[in-house]
Protein backbone atom coordinates (compact mmCIF):
# COMPACT_ATOMS: atom_id res chain seq x y z
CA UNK A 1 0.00 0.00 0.00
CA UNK A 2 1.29 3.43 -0.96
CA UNK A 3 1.68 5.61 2.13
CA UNK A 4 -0.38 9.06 2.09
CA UNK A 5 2.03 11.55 1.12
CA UNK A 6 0.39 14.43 3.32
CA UNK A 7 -0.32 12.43 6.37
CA UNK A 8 2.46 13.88 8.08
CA UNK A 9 1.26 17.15 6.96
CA UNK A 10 -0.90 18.47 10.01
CA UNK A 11 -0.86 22.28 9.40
CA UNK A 12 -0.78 25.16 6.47
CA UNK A 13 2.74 25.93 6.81
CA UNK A 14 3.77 22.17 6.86
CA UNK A 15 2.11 22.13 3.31
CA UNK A 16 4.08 25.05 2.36
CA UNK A 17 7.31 23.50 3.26
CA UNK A 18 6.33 20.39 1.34
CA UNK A 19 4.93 22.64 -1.60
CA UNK A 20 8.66 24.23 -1.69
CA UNK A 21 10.22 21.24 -1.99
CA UNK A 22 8.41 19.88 -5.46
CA UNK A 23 7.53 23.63 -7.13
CA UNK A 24 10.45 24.63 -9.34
CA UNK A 25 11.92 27.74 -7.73
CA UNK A 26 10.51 30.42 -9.93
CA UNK A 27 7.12 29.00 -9.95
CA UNK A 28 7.21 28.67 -5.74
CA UNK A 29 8.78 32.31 -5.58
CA UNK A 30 5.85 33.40 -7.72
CA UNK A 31 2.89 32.36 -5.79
CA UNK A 32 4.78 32.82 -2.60
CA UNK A 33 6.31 36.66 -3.56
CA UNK A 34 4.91 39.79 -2.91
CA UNK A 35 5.68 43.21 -3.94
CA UNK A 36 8.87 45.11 -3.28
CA UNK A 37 10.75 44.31 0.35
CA UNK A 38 7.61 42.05 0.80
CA UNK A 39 6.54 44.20 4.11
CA UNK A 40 2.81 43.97 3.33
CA UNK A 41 3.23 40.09 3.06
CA UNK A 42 5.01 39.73 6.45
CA UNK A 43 2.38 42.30 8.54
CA UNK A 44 -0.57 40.29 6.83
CA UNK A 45 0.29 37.47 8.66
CA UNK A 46 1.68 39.08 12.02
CA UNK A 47 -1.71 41.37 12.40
CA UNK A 48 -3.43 38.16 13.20
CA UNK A 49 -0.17 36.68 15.56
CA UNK A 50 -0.18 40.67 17.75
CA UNK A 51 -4.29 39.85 18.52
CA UNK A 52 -4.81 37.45 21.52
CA UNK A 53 -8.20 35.40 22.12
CA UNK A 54 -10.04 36.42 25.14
CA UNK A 55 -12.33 32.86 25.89
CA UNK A 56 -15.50 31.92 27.62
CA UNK A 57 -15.72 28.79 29.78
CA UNK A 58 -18.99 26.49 30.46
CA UNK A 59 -20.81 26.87 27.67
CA UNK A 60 -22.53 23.71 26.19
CA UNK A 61 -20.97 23.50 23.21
CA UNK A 62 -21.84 20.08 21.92
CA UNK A 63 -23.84 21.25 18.41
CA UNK A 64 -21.09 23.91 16.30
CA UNK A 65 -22.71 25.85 13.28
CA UNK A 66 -19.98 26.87 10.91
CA UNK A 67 -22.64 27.45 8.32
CA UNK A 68 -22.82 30.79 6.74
CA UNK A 69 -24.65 32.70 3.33
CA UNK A 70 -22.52 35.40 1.56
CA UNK A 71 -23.42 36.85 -2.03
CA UNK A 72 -25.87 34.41 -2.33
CA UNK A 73 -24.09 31.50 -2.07
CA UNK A 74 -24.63 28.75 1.08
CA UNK A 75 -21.67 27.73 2.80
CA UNK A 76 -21.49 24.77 5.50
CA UNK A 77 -18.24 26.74 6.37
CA UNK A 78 -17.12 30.48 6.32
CA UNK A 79 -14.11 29.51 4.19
CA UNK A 80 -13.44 30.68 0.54
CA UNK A 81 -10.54 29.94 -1.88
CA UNK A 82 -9.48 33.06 -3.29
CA UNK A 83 -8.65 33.85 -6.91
CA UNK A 84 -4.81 32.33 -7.59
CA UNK A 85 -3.52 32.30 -11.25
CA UNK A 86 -1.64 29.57 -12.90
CA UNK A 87 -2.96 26.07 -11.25
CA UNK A 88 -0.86 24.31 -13.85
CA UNK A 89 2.25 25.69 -12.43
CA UNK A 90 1.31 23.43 -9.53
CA UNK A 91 -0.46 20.49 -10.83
CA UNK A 92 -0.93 18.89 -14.46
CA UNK A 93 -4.31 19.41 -13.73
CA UNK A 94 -4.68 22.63 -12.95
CA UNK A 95 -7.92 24.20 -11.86
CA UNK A 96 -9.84 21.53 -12.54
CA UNK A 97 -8.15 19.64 -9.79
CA UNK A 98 -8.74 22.90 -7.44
CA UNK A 99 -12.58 23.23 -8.48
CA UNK A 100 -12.78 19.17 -7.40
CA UNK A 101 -10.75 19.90 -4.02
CA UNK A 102 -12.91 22.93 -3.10
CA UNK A 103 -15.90 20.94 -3.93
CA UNK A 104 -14.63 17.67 -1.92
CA UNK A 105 -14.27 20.15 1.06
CA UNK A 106 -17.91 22.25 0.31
CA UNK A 107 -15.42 25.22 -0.24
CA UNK A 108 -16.33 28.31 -2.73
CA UNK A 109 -14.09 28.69 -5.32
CA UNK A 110 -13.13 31.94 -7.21
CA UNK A 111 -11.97 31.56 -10.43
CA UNK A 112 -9.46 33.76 -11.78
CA UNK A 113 -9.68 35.35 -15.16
CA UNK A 114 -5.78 34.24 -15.40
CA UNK A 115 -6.51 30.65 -14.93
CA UNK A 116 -4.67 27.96 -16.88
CA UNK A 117 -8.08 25.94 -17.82
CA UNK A 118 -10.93 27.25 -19.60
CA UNK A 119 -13.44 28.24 -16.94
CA UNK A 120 -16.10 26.38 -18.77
CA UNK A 121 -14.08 23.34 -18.37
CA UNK A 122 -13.33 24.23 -14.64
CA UNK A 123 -17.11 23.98 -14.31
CA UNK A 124 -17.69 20.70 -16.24
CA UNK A 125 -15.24 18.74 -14.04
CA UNK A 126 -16.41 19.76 -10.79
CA UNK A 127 -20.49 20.15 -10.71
CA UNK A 128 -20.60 20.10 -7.01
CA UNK A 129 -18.36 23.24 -6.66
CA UNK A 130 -19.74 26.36 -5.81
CA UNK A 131 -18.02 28.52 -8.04
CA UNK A 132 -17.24 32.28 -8.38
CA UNK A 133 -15.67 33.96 -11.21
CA UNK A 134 -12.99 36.58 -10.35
CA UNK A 135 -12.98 39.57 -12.94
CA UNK A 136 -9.73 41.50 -14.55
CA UNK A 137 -11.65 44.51 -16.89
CA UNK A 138 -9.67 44.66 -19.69
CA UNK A 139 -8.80 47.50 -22.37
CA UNK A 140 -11.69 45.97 -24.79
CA UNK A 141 -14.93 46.39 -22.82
CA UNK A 142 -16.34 43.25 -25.19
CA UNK A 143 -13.60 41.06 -23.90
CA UNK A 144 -14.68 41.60 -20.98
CA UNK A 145 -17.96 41.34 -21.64
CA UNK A 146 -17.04 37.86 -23.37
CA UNK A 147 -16.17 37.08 -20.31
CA UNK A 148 -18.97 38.03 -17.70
CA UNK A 149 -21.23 35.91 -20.30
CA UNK A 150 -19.52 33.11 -20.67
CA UNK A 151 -18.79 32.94 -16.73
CA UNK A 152 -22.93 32.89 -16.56
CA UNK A 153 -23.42 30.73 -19.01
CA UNK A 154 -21.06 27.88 -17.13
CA UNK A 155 -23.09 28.53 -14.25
CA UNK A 156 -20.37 30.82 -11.78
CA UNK A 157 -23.01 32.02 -8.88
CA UNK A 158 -21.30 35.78 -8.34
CA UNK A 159 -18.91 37.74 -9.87
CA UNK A 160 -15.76 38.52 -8.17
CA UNK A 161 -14.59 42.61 -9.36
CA UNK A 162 -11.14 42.72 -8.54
CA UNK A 163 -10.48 46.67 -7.88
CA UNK A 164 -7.05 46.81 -6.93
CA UNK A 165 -4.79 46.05 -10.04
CA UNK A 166 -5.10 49.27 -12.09
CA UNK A 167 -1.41 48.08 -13.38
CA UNK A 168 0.67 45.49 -12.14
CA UNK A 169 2.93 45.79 -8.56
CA UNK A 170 6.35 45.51 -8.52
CA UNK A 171 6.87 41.40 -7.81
CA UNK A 172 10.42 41.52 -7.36
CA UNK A 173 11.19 38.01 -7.05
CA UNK A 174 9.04 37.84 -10.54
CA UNK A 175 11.88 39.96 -12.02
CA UNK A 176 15.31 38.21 -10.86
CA UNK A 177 13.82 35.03 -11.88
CA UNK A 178 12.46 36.65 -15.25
CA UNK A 179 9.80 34.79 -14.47
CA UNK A 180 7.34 33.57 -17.58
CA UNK A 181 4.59 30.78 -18.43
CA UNK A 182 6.14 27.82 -19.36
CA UNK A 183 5.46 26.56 -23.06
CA UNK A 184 2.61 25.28 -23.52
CA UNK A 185 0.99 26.79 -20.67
CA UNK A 186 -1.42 30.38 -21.57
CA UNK A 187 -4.01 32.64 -20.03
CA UNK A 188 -7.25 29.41 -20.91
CA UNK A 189 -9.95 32.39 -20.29
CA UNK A 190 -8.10 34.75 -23.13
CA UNK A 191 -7.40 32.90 -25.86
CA UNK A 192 -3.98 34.52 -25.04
CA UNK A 193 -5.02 38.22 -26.85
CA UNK A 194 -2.23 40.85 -27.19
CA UNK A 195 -4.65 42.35 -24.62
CA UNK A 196 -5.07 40.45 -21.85
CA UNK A 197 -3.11 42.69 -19.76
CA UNK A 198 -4.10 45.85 -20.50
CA UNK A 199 -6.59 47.24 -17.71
CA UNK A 200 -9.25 49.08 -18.91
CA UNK A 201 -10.38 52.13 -16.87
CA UNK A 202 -12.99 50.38 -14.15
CA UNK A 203 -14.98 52.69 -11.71
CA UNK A 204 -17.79 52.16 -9.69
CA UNK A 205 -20.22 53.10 -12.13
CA UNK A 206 -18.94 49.83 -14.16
CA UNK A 207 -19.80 47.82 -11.39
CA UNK A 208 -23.73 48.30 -12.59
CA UNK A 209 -22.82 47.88 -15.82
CA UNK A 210 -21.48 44.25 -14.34
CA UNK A 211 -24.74 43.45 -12.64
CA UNK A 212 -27.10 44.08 -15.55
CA UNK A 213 -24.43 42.30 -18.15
CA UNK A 214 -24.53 38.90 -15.43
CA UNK A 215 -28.00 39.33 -13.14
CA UNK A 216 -25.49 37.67 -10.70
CA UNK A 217 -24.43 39.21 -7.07
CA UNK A 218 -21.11 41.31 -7.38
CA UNK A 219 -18.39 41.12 -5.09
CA UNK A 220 -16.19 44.22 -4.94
CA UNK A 221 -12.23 42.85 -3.78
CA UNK A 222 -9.73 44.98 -3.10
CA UNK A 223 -10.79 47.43 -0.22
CA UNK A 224 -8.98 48.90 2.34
CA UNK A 225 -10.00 52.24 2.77
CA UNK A 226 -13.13 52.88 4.41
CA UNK A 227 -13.78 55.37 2.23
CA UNK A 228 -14.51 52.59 -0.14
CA UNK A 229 -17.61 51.00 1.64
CA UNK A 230 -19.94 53.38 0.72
CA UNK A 231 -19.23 53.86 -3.22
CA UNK A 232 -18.92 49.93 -3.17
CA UNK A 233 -22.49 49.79 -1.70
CA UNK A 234 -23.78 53.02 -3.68
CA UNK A 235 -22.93 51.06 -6.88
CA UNK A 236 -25.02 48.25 -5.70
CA UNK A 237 -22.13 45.73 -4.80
CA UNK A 238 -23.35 42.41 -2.82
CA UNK A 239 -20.51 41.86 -0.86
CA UNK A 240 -17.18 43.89 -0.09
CA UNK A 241 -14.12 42.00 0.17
CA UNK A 242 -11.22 43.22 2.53
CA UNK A 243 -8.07 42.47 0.88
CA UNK A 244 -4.56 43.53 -0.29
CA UNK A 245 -4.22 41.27 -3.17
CA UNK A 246 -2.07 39.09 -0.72
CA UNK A 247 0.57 41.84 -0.30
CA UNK A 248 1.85 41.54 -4.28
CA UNK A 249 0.55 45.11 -5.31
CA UNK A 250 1.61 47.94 -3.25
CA UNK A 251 4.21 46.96 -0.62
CA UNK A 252 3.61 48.61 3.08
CA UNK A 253 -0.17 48.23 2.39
CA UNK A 254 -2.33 48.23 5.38
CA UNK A 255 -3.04 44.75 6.60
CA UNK A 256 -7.14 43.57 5.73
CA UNK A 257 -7.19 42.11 9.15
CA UNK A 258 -6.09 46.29 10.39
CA UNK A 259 -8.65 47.42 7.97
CA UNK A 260 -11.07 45.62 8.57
CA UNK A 261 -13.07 47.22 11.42
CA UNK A 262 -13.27 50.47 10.02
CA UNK A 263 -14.89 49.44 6.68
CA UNK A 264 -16.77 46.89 9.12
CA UNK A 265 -18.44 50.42 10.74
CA UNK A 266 -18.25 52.18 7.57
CA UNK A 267 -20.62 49.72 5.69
CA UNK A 268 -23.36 49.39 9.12
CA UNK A 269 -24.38 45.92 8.01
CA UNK A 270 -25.65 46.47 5.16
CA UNK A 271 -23.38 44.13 2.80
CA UNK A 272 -21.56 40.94 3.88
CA UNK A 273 -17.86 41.34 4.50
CA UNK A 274 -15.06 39.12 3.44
CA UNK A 275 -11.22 39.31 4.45
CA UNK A 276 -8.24 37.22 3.08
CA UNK A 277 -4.53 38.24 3.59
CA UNK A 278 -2.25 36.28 5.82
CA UNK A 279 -4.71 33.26 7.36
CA UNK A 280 -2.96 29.96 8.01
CA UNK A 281 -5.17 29.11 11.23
CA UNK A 282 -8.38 28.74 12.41
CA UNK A 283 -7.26 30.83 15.36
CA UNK A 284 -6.61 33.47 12.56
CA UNK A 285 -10.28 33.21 11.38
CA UNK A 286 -11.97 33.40 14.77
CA UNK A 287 -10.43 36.85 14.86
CA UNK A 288 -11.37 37.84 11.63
CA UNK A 289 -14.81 36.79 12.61
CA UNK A 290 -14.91 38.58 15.98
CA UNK A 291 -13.69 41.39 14.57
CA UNK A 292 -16.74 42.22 11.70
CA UNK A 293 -15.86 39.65 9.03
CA UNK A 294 -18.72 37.17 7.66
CA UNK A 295 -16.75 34.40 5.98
CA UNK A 296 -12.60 34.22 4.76
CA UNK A 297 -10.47 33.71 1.82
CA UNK A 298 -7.31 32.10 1.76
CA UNK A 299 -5.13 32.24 -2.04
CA UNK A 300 -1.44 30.26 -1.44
CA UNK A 301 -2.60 27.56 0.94
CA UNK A 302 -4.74 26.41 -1.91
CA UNK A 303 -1.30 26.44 -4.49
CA UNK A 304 0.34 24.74 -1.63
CA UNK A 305 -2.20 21.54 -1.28
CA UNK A 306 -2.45 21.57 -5.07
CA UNK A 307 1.04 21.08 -5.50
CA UNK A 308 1.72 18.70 -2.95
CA UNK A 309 -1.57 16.37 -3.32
CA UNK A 310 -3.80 17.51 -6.45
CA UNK A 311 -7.65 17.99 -5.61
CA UNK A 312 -6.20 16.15 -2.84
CA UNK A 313 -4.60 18.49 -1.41
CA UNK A 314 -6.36 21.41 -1.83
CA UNK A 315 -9.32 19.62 0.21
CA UNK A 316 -6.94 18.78 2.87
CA UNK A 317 -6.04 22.33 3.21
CA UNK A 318 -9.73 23.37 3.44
CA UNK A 319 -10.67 20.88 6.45
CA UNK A 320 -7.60 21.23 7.97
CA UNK A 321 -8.84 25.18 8.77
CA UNK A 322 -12.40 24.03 9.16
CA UNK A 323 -11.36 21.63 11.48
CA UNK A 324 -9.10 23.84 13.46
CA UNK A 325 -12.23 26.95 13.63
CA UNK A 326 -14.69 24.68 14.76
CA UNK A 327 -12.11 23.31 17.75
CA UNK A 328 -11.22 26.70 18.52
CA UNK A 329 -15.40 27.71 18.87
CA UNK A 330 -15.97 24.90 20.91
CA UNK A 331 -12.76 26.17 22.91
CA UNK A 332 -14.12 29.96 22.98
CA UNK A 333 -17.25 29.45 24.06
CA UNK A 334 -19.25 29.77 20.32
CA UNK A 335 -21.88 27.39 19.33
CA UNK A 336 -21.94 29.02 15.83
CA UNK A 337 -20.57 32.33 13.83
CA UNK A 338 -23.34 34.52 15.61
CA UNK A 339 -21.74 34.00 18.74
CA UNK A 340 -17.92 35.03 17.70
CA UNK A 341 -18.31 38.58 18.82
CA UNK A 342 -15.83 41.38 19.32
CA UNK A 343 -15.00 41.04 22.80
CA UNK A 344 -13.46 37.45 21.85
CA UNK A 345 -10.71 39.27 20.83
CA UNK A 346 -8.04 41.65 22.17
């Protein structure tokens, strides 16, 4: 019998390891890098480690309700896979072994417009995921109207608006590894145009123009500022998600989990709120939760259970944190997500 290659894997940074030791280096350093001196990266993941979990004792907590609804879509569990490009750097597979993972584990999925797959044949191979289709506007408004209608037509359940890549950060480790596809390997959702790069100009009043082109709920990603929760809810988003595009765009970025109570106040409960950046522990999303958030996205872990196990994997990674928030409720005193409240954490 062939031993389990990730049963000595128990947490998200033991896949890591193990994902560094199979990913050629330019392909690890690219899902791993961030921008510039990598700052941003490093506080996304020490905002959570400074915040310590204030717990409640003698509470019958026999029944745990991780279950939670965001844009729309049901989720046993408040965790999300975040849009990641380039699944076939990790797996010959690609997202079609992600979309069956994240299915395996009841986890959304957001597809990226840079996958490696088609995202109708993402779809095809998983019909138990719950998928959501990440959007990069492009220069020609039709392309990326192409794309809204063919996301629809595969049956994606929201639309993900990415807001904070007007151009490209500086990915430093990108360029002393002149880092490039392999052959063979192209932008599936493209059809590789001389244009698939080019950002068109996006505001909020496109973010309409999204809904009526899809009829599907809208997620706006990429806030930090709370100055953004009102336009974001003004221009009829359905959910606002808190995130710094994992620290690769503008180095010394605020940290989501630092952001996120402001915009939490600034939007009054009036839209769901998501947060990604940094979370590698169910600890991490009990304070995310306690402090305003509604569900979670994580974007490497997935790369790293994908590389090291295939679909796999990338359900490993998802029950290992599902796992670890539901021990940590039980250990805090919360019978479901309505009960993580603010003064859990300080």
């Amino acid at each position: 019998m062939t031993a389990d290659p990730m049963a000595a894997l128990i947490n998200l940074d033991d896949f890591e390891t193990a994902a560094r030791a199979v990913l050629p280096g330019p392909a690890f350093d690219f899902i791993a890098g961030g921008a510039e001196d990598e700052l941003s990266l490093r506080w996304n993941r020490e905002a959570y480690q400074r915040r310590a979990i204030l717990y409640r004792i003698l509470v019958d907590i026999t029944d745990r309700d991780l279950s939670v609804i965001v844009a729309g879509s049901r989720m046993p569990h408040p965790i999300i896979l975040a849009p990641t490009a380039y699944h076939l750097l990790a797996d010959p597979e690609g997202e079609v072994a992600t979309a069956r993972g994240a299915a395996a584990a009841a986890a959304v999925l957001t597809v990226s417009t840079n996958a490696t797959i088609p995202l109708e044949e993402v779809a095809a191979a998983a019909p138990g995921a719950e998928l959501w289709f990440q959007l990069y506007a492009h220069r020609d408004r039709a392309t990326t109207e192409r794309l809204l209608v063919r996301a629809c037509a595969a049956g994606y359940r929201a639309i993900v608006v990415t807001g904070d890549l007007p151009v490209l950060g500086r990915r430093e480790r990108d360029v002393r590894n002149a880092f490039a596809l392999p052959p063979g390997m192209a932008l599936a959702n493209l059809d590789d145009r001389p244009d698939r790069a080019q950002q068109m100009p996006f505001t909020w009043e496109d973010i309409a123009w999204v809904k009526s082109v899809t009829g599907r709920p809208v997620v706006v990603k990429g806030v930090v500022h709370p100055g953004d929760a009102a336009p974001a809810i003004e221009a009829g988003a359905d959910a606002i998600w808190v995130s710094n595009h994992g620290g690769r765009q503008i180095d010394t970025a605020i940290a989501p989990l630092e952001a996120l109570e402001a915009i939490v106040a600034a939007s009054a409960g009036a839209v769901p709120i998501i947060v990604d950046g940094g979370i590698r522990r169910g600890t991490d999303i009990l304070k995310a939760l306690a402090l305003g958030a509604d569900a979670v996205a994580v974007g490497r872990p997935q790369m790293w259970g994908l590389a090291v196990g295939g679909s796999a994997g990338v359900q490993r990674v998802v029950e290992l944190l599902r796992d670890e928030l539901s021990t940590v409720m039980a250990l805090a005193g919360c019978r479901s997500l309505a009960e993580i409240s603010r003064d859990l954490v300080t």
